[in-house]
N, C-alpha and C. Protein backbone atom coordinates (compact mmCIF):
# COMPACT_ATOMS: atom_id res chain seq x y z
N UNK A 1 2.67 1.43 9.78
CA UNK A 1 3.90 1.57 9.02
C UNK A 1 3.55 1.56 7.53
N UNK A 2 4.34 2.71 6.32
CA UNK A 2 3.82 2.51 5.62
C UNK A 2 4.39 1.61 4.87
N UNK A 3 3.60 0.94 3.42
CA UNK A 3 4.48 -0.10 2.60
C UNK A 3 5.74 0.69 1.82
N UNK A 4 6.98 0.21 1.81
CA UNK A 4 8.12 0.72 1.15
C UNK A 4 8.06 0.51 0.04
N UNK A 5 8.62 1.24 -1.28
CA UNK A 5 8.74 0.75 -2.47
C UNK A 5 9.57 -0.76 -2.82
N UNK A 6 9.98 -0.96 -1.94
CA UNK A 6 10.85 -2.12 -2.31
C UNK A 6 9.97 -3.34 -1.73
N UNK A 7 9.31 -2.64 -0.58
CA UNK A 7 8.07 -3.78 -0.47
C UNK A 7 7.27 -4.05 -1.45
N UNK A 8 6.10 -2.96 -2.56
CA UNK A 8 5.73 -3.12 -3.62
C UNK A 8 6.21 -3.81 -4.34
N UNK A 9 7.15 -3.45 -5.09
CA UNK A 9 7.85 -4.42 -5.59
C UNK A 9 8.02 -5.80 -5.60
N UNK A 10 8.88 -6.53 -4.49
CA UNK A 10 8.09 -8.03 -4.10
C UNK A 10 7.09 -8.36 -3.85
N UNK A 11 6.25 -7.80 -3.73
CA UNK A 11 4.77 -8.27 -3.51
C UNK A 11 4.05 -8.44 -5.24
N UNK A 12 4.81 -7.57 -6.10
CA UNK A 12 4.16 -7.47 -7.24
C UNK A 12 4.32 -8.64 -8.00
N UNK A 13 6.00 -8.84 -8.36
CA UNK A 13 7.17 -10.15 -8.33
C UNK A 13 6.05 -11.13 -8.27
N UNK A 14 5.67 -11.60 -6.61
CA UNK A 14 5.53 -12.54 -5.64
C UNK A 14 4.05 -12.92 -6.89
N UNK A 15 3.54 -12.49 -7.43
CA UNK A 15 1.77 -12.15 -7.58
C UNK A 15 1.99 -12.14 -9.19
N UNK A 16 2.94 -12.17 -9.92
CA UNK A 16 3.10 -11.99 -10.92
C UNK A 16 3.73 -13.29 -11.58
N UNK A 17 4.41 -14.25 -10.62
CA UNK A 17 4.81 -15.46 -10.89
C UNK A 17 3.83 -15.96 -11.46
N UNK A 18 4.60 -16.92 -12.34
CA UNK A 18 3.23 -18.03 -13.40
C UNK A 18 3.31 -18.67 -11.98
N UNK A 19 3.94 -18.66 -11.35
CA UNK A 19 3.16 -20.65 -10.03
C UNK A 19 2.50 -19.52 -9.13
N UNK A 20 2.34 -18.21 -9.30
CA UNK A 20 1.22 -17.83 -7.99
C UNK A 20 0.02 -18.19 -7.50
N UNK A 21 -0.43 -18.59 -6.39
CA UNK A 21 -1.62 -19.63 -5.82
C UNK A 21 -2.14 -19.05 -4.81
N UNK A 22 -3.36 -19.72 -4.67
CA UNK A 22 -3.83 -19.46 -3.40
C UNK A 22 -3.36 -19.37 -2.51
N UNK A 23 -2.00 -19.26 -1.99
CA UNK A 23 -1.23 -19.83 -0.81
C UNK A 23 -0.44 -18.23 -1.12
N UNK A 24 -0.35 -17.34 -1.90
CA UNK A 24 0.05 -16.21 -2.11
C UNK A 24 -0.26 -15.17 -0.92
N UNK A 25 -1.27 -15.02 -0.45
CA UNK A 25 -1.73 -14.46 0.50
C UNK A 25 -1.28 -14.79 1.62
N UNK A 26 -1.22 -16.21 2.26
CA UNK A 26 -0.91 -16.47 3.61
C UNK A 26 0.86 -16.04 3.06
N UNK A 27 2.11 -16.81 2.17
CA UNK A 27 2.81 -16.53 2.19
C UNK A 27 3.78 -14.76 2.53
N UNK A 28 2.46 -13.76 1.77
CA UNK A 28 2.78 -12.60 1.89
C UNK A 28 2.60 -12.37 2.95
N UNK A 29 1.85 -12.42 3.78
CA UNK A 29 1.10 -12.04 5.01
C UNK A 29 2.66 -12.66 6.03
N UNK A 30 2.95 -13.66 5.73
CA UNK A 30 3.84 -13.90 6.82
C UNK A 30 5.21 -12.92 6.37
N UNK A 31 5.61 -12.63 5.06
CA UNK A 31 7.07 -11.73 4.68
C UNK A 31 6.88 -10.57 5.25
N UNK A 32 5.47 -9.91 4.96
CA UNK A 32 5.54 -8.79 5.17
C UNK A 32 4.57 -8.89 6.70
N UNK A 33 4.70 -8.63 7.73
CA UNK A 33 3.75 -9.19 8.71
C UNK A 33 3.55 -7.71 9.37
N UNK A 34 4.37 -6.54 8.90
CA UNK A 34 3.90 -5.06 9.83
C UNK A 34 2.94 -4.56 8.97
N UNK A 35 2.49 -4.96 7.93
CA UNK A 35 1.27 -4.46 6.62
C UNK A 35 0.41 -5.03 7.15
N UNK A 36 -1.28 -3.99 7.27
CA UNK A 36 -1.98 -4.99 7.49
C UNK A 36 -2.86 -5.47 5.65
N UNK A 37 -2.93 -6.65 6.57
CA UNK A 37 -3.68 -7.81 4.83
C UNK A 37 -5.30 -8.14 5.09
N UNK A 38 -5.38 -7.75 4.31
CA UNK A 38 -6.91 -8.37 3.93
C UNK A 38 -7.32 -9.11 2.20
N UNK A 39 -7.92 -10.26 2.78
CA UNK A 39 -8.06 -11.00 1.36
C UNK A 39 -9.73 -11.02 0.90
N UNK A 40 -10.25 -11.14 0.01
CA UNK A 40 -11.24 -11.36 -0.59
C UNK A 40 -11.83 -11.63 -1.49
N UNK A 41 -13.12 -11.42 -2.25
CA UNK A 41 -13.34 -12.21 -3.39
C UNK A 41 -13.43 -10.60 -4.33
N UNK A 42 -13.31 -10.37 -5.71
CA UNK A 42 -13.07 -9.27 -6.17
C UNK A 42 -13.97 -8.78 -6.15
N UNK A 43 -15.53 -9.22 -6.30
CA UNK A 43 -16.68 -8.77 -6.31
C UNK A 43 -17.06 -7.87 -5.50
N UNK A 44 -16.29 -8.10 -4.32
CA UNK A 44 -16.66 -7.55 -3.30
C UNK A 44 -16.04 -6.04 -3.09
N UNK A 45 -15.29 -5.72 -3.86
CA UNK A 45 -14.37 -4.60 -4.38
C UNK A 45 -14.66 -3.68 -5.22
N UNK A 46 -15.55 -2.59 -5.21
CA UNK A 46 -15.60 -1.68 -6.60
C UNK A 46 -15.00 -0.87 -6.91
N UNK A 47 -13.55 -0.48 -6.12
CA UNK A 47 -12.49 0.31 -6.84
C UNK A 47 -11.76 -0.30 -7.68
N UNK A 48 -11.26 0.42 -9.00
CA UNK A 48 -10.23 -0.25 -9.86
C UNK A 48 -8.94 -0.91 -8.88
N UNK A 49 -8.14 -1.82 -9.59
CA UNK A 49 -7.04 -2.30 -8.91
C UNK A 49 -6.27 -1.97 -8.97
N UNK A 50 -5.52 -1.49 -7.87
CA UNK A 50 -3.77 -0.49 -8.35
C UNK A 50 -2.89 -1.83 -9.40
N UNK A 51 -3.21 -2.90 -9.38
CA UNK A 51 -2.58 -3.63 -10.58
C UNK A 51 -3.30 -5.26 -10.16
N UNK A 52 -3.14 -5.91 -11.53
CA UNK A 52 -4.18 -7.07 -11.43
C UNK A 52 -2.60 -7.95 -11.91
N UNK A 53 -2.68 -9.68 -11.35
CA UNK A 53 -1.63 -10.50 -11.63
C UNK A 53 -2.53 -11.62 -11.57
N UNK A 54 -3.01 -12.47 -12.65
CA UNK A 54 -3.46 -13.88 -12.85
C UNK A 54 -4.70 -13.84 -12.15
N UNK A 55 -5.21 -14.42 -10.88
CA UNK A 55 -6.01 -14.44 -10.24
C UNK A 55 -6.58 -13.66 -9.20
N UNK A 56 -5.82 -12.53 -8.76
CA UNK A 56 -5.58 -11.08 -7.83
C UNK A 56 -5.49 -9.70 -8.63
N UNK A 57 -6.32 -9.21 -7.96
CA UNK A 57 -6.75 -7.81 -7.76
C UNK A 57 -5.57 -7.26 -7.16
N UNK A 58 -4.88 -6.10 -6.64
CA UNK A 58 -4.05 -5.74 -6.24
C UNK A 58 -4.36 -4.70 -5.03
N UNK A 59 -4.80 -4.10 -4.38
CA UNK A 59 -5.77 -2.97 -4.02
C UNK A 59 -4.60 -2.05 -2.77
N UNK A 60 -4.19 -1.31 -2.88
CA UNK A 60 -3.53 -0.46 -1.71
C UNK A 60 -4.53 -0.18 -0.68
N UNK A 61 -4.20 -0.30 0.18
CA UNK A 61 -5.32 0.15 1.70
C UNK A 61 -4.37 1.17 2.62
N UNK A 62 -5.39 2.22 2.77
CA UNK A 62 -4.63 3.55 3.95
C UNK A 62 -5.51 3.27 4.86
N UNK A 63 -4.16 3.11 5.76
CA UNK A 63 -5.35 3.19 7.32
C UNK A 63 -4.98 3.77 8.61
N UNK A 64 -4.20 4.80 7.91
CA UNK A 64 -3.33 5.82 8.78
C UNK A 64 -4.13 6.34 9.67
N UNK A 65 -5.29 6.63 8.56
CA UNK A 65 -6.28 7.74 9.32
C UNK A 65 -7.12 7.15 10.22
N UNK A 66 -8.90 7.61 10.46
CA UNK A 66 -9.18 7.03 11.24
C UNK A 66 -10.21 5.69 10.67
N UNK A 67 -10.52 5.85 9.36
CA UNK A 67 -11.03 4.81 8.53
C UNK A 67 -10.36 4.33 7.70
N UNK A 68 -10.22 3.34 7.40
CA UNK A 68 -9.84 2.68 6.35
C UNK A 68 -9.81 3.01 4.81
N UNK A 69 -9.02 3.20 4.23
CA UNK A 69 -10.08 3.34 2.21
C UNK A 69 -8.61 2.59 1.37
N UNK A 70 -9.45 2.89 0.35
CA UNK A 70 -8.40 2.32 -0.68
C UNK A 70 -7.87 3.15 -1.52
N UNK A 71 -6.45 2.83 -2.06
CA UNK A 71 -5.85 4.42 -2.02
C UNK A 71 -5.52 4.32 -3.40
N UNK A 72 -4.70 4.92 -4.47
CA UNK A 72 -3.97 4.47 -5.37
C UNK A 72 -2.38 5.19 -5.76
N UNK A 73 -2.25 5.52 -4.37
CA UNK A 73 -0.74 5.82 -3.95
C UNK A 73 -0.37 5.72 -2.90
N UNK A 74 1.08 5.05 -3.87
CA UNK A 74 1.99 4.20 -3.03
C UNK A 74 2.29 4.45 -1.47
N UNK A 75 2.27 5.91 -1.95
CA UNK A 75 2.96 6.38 -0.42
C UNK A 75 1.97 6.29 0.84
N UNK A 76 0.80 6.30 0.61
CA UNK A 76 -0.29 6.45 1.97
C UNK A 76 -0.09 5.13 2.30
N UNK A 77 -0.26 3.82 1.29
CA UNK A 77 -0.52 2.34 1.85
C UNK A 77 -0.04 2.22 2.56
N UNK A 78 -0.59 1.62 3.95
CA UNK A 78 -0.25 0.64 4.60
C UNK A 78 -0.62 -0.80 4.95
N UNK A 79 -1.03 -1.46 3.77
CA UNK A 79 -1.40 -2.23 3.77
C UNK A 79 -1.84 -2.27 2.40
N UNK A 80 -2.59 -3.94 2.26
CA UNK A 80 -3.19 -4.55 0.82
C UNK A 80 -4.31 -5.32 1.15
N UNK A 81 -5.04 -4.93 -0.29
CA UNK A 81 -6.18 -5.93 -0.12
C UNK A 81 -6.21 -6.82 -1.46
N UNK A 82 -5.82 -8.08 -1.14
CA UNK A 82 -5.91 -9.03 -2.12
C UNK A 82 -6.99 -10.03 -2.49
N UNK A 83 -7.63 -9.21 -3.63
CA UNK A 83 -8.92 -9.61 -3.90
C UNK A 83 -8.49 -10.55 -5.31
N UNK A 84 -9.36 -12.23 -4.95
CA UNK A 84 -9.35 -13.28 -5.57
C UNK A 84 -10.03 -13.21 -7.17
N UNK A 85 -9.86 -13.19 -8.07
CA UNK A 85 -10.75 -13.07 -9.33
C UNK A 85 -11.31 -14.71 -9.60
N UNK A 86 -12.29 -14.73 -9.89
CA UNK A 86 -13.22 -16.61 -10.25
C UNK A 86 -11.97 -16.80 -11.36
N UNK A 87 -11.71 -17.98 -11.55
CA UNK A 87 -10.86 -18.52 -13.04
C UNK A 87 -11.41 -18.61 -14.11
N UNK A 88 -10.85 -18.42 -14.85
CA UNK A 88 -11.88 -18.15 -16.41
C UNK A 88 -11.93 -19.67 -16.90
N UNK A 89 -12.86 -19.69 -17.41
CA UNK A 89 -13.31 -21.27 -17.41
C UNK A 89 -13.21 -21.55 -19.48
């Protein structure tokens, strides 16, 4: 299923809050539960981020097809990959 714009949207909201936390991920994962989620550390990521919020990477994932990739439109996503950034010290 793909992500709706109105899904984007709260997810962006959700990730953009000053209290967003580690707990951002499991929370999304349960709102939106027909997206699939994947979390990680950003490093592990070398595409730019369809948008960055505090400690997250933002990453669209298509997986319509028969592999996986990372997309940077809206309309293919079905899914996200929320990659963790270290805290700036």
């Amino acid at each position: 299923m793909a992500l709706a714009a109105t899904e984007l949207s709260e997810i962006e909201q959700a990730l953009a809050s000053s209290d967003a936390a580690p707990q951002a991920y499991i929370e999304l994962r349960q709102k939106f539960p027909h997206l699939t989620w994947v979390r990680c550390d950003a490093s592990d990521v070398t595409e730019t981020p369809y948008r960055s919020f505090g400690l997250f990477d933002l990453h669209l994932l298509d997986s319509a097809d028969h592999c996986a990739a990372i997309t940077d439109d809206p309309a293919r996503a079905t899914g996200i990959v929320l990659a963790k950034r270290a805290a700036a010290s």
